[in-house]
Protein backbone atom coordinates (compact mmCIF):
# COMPACT_ATOMS: atom_id res chain seq x y z
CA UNK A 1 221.29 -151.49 56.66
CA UNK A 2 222.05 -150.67 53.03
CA UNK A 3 218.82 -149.93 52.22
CA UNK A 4 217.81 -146.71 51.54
CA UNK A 5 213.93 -147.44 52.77
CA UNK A 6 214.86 -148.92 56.20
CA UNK A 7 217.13 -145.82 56.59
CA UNK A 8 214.38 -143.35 55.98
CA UNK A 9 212.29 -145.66 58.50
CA UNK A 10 214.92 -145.92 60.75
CA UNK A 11 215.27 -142.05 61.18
CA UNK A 12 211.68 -141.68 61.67
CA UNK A 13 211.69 -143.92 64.52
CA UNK A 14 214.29 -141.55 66.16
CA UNK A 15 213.16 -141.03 70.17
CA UNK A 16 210.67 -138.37 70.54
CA UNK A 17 211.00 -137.42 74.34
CA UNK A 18 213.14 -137.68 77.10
CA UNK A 19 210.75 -138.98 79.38
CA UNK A 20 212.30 -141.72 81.98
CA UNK A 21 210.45 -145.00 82.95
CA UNK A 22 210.65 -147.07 85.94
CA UNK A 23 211.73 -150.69 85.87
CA UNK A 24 207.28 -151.19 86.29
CA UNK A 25 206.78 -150.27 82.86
CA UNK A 26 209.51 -152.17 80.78
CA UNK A 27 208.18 -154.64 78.56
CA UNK A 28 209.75 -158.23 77.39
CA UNK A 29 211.11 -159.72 73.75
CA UNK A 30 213.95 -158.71 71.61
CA UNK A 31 211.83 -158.46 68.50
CA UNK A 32 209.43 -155.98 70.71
CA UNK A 33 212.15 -153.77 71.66
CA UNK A 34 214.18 -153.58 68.40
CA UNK A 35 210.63 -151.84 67.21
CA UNK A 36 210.55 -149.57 70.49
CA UNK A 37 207.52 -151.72 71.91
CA UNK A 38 205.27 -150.57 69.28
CA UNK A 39 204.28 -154.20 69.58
CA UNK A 40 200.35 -153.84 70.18
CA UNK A 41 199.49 -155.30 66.31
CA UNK A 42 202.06 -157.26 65.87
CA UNK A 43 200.99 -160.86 64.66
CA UNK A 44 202.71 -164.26 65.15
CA UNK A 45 204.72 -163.73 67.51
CA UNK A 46 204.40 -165.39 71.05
CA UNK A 47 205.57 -162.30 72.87
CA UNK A 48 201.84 -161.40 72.12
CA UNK A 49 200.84 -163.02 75.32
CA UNK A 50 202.47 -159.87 77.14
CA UNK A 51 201.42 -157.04 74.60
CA UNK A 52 198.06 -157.77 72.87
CA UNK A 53 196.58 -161.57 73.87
CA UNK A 54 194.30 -160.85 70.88
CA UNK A 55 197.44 -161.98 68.90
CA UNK A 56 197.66 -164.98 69.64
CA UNK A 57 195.05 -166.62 67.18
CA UNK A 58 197.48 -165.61 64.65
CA UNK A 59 199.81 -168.26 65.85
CA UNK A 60 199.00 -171.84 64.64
CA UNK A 61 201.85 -174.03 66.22
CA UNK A 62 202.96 -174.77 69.23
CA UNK A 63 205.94 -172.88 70.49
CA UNK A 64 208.25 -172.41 73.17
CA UNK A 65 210.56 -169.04 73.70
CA UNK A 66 213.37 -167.93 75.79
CA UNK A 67 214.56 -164.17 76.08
CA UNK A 68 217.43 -162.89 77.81
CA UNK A 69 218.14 -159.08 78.18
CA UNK A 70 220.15 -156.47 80.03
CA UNK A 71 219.49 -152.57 80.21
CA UNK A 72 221.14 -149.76 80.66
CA UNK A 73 220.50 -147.41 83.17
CA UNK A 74 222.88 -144.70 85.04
CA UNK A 75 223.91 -146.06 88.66
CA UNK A 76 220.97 -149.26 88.09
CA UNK A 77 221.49 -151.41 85.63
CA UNK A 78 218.83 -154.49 85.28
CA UNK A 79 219.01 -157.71 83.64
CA UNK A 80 215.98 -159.42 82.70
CA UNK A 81 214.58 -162.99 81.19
CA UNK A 82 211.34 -164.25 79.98
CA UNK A 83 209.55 -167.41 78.68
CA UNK A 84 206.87 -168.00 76.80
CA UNK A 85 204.90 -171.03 76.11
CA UNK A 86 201.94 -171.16 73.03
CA UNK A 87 199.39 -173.47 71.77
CA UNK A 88 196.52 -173.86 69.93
CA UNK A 89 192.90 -174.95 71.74
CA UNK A 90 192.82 -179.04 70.55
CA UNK A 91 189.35 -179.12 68.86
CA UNK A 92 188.95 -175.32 68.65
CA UNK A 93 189.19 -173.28 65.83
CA UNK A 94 191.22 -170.02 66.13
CA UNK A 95 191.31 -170.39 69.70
CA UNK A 96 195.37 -170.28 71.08
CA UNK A 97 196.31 -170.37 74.60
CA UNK A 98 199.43 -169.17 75.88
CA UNK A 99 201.76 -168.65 78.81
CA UNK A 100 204.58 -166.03 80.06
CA UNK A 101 207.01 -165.30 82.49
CA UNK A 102 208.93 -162.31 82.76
CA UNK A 103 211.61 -161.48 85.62
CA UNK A 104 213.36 -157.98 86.05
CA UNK A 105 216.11 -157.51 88.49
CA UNK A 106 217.80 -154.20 88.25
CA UNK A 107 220.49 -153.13 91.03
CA UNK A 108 219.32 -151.77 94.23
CA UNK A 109 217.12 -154.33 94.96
CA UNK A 110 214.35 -153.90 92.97
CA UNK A 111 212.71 -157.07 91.68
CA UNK A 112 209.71 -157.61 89.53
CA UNK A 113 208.61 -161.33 88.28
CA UNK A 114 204.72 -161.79 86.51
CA UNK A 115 202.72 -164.91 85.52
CA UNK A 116 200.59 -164.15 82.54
CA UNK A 117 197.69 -166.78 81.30
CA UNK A 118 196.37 -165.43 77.97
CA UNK A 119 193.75 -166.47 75.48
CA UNK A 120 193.45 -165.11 71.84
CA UNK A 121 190.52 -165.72 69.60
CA UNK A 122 188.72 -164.00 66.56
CA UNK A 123 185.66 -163.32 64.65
CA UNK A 124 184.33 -162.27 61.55
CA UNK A 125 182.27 -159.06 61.11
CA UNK A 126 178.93 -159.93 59.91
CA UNK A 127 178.20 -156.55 57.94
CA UNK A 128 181.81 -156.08 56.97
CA UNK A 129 183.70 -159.34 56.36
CA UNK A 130 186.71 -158.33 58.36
CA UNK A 131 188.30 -160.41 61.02
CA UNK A 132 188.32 -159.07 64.68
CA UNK A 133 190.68 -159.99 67.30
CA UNK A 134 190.20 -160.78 70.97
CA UNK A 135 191.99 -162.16 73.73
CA UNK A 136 192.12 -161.61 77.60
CA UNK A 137 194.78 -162.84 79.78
CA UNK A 138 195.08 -163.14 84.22
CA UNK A 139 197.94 -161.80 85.53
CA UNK A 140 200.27 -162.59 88.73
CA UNK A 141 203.11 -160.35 89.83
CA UNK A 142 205.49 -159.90 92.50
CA UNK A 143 207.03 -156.51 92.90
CA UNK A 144 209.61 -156.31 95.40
CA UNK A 145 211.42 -153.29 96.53
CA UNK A 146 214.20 -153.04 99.60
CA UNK A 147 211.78 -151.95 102.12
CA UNK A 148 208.65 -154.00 100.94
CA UNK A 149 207.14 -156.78 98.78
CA UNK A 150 203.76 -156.33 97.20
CA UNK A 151 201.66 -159.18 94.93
CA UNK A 152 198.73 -158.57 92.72
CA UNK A 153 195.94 -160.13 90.78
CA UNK A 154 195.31 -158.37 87.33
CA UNK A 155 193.91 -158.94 83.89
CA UNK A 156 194.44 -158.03 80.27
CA UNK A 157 192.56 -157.58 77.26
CA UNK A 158 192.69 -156.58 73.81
CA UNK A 159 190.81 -155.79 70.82
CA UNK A 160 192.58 -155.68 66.98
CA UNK A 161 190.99 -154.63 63.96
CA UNK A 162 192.42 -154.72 60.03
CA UNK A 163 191.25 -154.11 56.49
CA UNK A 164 192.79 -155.19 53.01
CA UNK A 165 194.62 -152.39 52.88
CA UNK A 166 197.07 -153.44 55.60
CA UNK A 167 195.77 -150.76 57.98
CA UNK A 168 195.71 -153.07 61.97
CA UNK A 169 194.35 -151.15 64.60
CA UNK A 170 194.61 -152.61 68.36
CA UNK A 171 193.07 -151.34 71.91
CA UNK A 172 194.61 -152.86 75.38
CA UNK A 173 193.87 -152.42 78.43
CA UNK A 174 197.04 -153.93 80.63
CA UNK A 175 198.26 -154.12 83.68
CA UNK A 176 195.18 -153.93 85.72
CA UNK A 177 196.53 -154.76 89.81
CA UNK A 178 194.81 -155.06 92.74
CA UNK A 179 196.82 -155.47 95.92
CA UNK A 180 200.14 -153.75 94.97
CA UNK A 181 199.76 -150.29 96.60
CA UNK A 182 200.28 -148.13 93.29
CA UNK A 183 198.41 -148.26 90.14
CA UNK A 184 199.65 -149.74 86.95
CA UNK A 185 197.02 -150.00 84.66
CA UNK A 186 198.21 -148.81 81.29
CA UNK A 187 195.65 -148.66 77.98
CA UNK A 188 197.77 -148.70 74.48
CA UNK A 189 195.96 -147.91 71.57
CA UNK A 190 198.12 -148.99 68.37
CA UNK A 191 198.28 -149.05 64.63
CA UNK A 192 200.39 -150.18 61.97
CA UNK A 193 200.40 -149.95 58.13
CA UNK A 194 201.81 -152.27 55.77
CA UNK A 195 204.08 -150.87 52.57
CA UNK A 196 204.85 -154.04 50.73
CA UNK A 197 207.74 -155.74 52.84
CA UNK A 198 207.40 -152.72 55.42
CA UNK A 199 205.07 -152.41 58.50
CA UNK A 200 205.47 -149.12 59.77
CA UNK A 201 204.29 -148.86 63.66
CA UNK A 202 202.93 -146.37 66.36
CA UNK A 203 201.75 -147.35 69.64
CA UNK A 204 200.31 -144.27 72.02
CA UNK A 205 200.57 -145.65 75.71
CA UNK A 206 198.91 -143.78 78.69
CA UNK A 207 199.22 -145.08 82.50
CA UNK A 208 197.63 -142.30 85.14
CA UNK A 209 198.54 -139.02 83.60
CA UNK A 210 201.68 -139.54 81.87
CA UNK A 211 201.33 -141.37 77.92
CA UNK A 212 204.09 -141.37 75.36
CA UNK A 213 204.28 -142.48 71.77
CA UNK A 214 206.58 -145.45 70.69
CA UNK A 215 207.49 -146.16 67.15
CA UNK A 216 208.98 -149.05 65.12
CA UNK A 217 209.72 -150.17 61.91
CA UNK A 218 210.29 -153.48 60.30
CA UNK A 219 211.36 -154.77 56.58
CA UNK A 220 211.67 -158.09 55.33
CA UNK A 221 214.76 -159.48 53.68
CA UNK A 222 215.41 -162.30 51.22
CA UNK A 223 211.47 -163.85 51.02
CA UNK A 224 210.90 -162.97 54.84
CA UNK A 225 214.63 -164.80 56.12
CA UNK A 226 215.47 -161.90 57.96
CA UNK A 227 214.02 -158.91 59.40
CA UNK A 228 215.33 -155.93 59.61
CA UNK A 229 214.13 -153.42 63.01
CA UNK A 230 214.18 -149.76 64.27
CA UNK A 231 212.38 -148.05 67.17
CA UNK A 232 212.28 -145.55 69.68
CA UNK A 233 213.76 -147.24 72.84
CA UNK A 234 212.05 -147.86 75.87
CA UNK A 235 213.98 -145.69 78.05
CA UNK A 236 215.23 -146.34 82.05
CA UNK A 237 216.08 -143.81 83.94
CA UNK A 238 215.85 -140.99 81.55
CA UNK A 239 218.46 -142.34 78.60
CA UNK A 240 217.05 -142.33 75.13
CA UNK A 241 218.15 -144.51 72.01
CA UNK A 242 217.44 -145.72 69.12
CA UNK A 243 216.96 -149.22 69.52
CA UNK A 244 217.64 -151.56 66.54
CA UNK A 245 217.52 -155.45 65.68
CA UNK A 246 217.89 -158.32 63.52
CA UNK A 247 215.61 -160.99 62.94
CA UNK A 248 216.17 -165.13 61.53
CA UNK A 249 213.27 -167.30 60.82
CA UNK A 250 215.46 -170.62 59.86
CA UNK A 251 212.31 -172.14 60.70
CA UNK A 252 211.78 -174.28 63.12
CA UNK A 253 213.83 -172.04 64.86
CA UNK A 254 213.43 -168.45 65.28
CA UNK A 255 216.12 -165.97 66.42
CA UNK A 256 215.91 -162.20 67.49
CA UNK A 257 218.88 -160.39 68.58
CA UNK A 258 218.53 -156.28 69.73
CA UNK A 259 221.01 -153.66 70.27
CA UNK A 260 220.55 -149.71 71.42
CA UNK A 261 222.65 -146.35 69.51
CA UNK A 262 222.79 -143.81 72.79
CA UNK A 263 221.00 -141.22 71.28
CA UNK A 264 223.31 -138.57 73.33
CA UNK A 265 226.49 -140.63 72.17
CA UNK A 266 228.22 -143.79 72.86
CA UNK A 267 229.27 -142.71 75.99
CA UNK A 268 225.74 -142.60 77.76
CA UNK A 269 224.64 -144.82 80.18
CA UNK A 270 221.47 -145.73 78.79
CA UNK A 271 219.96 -148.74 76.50
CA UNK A 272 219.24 -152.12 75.43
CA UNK A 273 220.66 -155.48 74.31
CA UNK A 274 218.86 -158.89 74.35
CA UNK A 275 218.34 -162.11 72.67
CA UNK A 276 215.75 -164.86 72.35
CA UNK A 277 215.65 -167.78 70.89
CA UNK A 278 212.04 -169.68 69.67
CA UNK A 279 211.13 -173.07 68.39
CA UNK A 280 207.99 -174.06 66.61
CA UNK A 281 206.75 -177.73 67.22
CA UNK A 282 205.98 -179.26 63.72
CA UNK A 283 206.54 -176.03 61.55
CA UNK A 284 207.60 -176.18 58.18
CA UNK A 285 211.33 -175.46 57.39
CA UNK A 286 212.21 -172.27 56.24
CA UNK A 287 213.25 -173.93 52.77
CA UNK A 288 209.87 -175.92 53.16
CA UNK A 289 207.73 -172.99 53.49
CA UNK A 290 209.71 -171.20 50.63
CA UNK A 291 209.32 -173.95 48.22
CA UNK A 292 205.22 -173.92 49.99
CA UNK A 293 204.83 -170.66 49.22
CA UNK A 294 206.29 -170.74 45.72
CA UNK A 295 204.34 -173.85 45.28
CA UNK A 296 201.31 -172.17 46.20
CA UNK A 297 202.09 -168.82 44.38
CA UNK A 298 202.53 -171.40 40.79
CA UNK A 299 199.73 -172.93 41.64
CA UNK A 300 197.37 -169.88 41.63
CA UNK A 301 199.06 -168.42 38.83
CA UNK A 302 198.44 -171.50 36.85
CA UNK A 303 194.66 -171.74 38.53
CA UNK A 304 194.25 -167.75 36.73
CA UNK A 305 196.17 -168.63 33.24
CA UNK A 306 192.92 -171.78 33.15
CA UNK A 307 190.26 -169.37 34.04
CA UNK A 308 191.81 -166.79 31.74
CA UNK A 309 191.95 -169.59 28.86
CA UNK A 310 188.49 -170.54 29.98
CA UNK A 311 187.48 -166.54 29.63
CA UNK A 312 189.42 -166.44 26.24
CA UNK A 313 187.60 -169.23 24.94
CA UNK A 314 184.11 -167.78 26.17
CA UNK A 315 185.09 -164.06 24.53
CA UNK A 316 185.51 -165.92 21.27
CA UNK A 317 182.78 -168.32 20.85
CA UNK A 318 180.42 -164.77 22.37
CA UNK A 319 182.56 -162.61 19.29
CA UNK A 320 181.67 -165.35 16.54
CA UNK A 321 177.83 -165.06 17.77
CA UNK A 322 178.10 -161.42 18.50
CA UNK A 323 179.03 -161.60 14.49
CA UNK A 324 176.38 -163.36 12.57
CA UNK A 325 173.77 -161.11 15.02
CA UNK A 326 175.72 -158.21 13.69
CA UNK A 327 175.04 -159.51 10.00
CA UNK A 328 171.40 -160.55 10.81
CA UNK A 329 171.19 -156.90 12.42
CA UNK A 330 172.81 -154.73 9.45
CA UNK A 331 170.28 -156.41 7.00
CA UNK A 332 167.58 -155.93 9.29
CA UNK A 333 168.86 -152.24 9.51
CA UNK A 334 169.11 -151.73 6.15
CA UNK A 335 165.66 -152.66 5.13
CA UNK A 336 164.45 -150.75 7.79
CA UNK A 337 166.41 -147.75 6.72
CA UNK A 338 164.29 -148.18 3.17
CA UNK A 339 161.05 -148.22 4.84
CA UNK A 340 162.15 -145.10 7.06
CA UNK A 341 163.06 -142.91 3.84
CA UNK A 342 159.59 -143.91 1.86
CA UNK A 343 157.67 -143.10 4.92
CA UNK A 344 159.26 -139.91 5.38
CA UNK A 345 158.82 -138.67 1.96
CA UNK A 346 155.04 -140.02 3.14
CA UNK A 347 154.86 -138.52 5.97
CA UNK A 348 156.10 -135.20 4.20
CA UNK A 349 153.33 -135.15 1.57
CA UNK A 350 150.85 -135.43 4.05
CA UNK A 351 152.28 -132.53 5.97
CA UNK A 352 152.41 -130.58 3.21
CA UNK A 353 148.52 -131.34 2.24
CA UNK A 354 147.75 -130.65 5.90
CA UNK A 355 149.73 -127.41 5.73
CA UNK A 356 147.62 -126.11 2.70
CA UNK A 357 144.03 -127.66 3.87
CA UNK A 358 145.07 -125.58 6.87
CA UNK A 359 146.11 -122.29 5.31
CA UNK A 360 142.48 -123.02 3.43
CA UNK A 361 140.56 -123.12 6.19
CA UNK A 362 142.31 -119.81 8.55
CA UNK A 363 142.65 -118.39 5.47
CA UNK A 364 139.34 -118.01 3.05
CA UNK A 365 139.20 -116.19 -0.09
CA UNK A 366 137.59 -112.00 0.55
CA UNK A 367 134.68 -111.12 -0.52
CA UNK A 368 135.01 -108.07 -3.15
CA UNK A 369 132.87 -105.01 -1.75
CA UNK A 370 132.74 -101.30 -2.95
CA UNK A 371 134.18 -99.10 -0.57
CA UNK A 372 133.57 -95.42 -1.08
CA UNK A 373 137.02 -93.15 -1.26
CA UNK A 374 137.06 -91.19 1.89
CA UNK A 375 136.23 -87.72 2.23
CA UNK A 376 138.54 -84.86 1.18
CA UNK A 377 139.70 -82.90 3.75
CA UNK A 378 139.61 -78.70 4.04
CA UNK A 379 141.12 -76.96 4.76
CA UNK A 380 144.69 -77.60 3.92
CA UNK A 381 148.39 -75.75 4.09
CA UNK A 382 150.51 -74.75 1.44
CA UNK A 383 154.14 -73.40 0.98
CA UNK A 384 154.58 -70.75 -1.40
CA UNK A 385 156.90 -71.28 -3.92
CA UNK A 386 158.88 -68.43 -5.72
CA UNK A 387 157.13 -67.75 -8.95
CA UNK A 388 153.55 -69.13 -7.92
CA UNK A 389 150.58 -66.76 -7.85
CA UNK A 390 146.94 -67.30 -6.83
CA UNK A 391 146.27 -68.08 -9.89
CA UNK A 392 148.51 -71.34 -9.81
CA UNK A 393 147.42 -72.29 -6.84
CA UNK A 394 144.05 -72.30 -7.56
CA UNK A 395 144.42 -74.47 -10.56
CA UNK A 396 146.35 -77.18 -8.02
CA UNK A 397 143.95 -77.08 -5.62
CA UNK A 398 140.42 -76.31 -7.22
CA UNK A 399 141.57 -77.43 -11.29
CA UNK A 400 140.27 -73.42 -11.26
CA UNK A 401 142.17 -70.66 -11.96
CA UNK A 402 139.45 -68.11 -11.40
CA UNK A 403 138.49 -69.61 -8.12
CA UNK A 404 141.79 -67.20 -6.66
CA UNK A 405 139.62 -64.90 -4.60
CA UNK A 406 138.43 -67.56 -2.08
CA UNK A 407 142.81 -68.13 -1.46
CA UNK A 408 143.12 -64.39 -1.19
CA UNK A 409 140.62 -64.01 0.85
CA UNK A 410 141.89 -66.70 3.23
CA UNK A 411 145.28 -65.41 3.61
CA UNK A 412 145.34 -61.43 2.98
CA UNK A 413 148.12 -61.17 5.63
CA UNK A 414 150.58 -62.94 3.43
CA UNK A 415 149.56 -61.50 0.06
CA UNK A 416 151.66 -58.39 -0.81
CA UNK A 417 151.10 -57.10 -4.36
CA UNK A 418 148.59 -59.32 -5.11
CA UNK A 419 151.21 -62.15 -4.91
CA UNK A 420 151.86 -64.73 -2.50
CA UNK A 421 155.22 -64.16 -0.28
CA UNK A 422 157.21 -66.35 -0.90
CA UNK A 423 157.64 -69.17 1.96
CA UNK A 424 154.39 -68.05 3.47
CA UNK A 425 152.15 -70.95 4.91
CA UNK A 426 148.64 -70.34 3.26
CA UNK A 427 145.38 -71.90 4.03
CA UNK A 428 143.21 -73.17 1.29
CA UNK A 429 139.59 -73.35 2.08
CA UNK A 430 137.63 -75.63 0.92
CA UNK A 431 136.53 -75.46 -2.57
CA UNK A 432 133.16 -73.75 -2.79
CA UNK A 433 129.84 -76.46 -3.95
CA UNK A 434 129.30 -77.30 -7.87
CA UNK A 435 126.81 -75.58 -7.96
CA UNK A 436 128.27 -72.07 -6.56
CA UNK A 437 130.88 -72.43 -9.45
């Protein structure tokens, strides 16, 4: 694995716990374990009749699949097979039946062979346009140990939702018994993201009070001719691993080989190798569906280079008419740019009129009236000056020199020598009537 994206995928899908699982909870397909079982949204492949029978609409011919296997496991190894059998409803749209067998026989005695009969179908969202998966399958298993043999009746079903942006999102409930004296019902909810030719996988798996999280990761190589896988092994008896895998699609024929890296070194006891080997009734040839799909591709492209010569063609006959409006609208502009300036200087001359008819009416011209000077008023304060005398000050105040006595006799605290002192504040009464002059 030379590339650098599967590498950075591959350690991400490095095993998270130690936890061990018994031979009850191992799960079928090469393909499914190379991605550590992180198989719930997994489309078009037939081992969805044992992970998620809401799959299987996604297949559209018929197929038949054969898996061998053999795992690891300190003092009990087990070997196991499976087949598969899928085909669409006749007459039914969508609608894909399918059949599986899977047989585990590990040493000690400990046998385990189920009959699955699963159903896939799907739908369309009515408020959201997005498909929806569904499926159920019934279940037969025999689970023998060395001291007893117990068979069961159980059922399946699944739910998967996606969006454009290559977000899946699954819900199963599997593994529902009756009759074999311990409970194996297990409900995986799952999720995967598409990156361009990488899905990147995470399925969280919970049966009774024990759940664990399984990752994968898978890239296509050279237009989808092989596939390149990494997960988190399914463990048995306690070993963990990286689990990795190669997958052909020299359609009809489709081939999936897995191997396991002991996570604890090559020396450990623990992991997984298996094979399987599918054929697709009246598929197209993996040359035939390359040359399709490039057919196809050329065919849209040339499909958008019409409708973009179509568009081109529109944008220029709408840019010649989008011109003469443009002319039709500047002339229509300009003459009404004319009529804007002479009714503004209009509008401005009759502003100006209202402005002084206005100032006219708030503003009329006063009527002249005689208003009578106001009253002098006595008496008053004055500073004495260096060099005045009563004399002086009578002639300010009264235009009459010989009017001094009335000062003197106002202020005869501040007269020394017959002379005001200088800087004294004096009070001048008021001057005396014409008549008393």
């Amino acid at each position: 694995m030379k590339n650098p994206t599967l590498l950075l995928l591959a350690a991400f899908c490095l095993p998270l716990s130690a936890a061990a699982a018994d031979f009850t909870s191992l799960r079928p397909g090469a393909r499914a374990n190379a991605l550590g079982t992180a198989f719930s949204t997994v489309a078009g492949d037939a081992a969805a009749v044992f992970y998620n029978p809401a799959n299987l609409t996604t297949l559209t011919d018929l197929e038949v699949r054969g898996e061998t296997g053999r795992r690891l496991a300190p003092g009990a190894p087990e070997g196991e097979s499976s087949l598969t059998y899928i085909r669409p409803v006749p007459d039914t749209r969508n609608k894909v039946a399918g059949i599986g067998y899977y047989a585990v026989r590990q040493k000690g005695g400990y046998d385990l062979d189920s009959l699955t009969f699963a159903t896939g179908d799907r739908t369309v969202m009515k408020y959201f346009q997005q498909p929806v998966y569904y499926g159920w399958a019934f279940k037969l298993l025999s689970l023998r140990y060395p001291e007893k043999t117990h068979f069961g009746l159980g059922f399946d079903a699944g739910l998967q939702l996606e969006n454009n942006s290559g977000v899946k999102t699954a819900l199963v409930l599997s593994n529902a018994y009756l009759g074999l004296g311990k409970a194996l019902s297990t409900i995986t909810l799952g999720n995967s993201y598409r990156i361009k030719n990488t899905v990147l996988l995470a399925d969280l798996r919970a049966r009774g009070s024990y759940s664990e999280i399984f990752l994968g990761a898978e890239q296509d190589l050279f237009n989808g001719l092989v596939q390149a896988r990494a997960g988190k092994g399914l463990s048995l008896g306690g070993g963990r691993y990286l689990a990795l895998g190669l997958g052909v699609n020299t359609l009809p024929w489709t081939i999936d080989a897995t191997w396991s890296i002991p996570w604890a070194g090559y020396n450990e006891n623990s992991g997984y190798y298996g094979f399987n080997v599918g054929y697709r009734f009246g598929a197209a040839t993996f040359s035939e569906k390359l040359v399709g799909d490039a057919a196809r591709k050329a065919e849209a492209l040339k499909a958008q280079i019409d409708d973009l010569r179509v568009q081109k063609a529109n944008l220029e006959s709408s840019i010649a008419t989008e011109r003469v409006n443009k002319s039709m609208l500047e002339t229509d502009v300009t003459m009404m740019q004319g009529r804007m300036r002479e009714m503004e200087t209009n509008l401005k001359d009759l502003q100006v009129q209202a402005l002084e008819q206005q100032f006219k009416k708030e503003n009329p011209k006063p009527v002249k009236r005689y208003v009578p000077p106001p009253p002098e008023r006595w008496p008053r304060l004055h500073k004495a000056a260096a060099g005045e005398t009563l004399r002086s000050i009578a002639s300010k105040y009264y235009g009459n020199p010989s009017l001094w006595e009335r000062i003197y006799e106002a202020n005869e605290k501040n007269i020394s020598k017959g002379l005001p002192v200088e800087g004294a504040v004096l009070t001048i009464p008021a001057p005396p009537p014409s008549g008393a002059r």
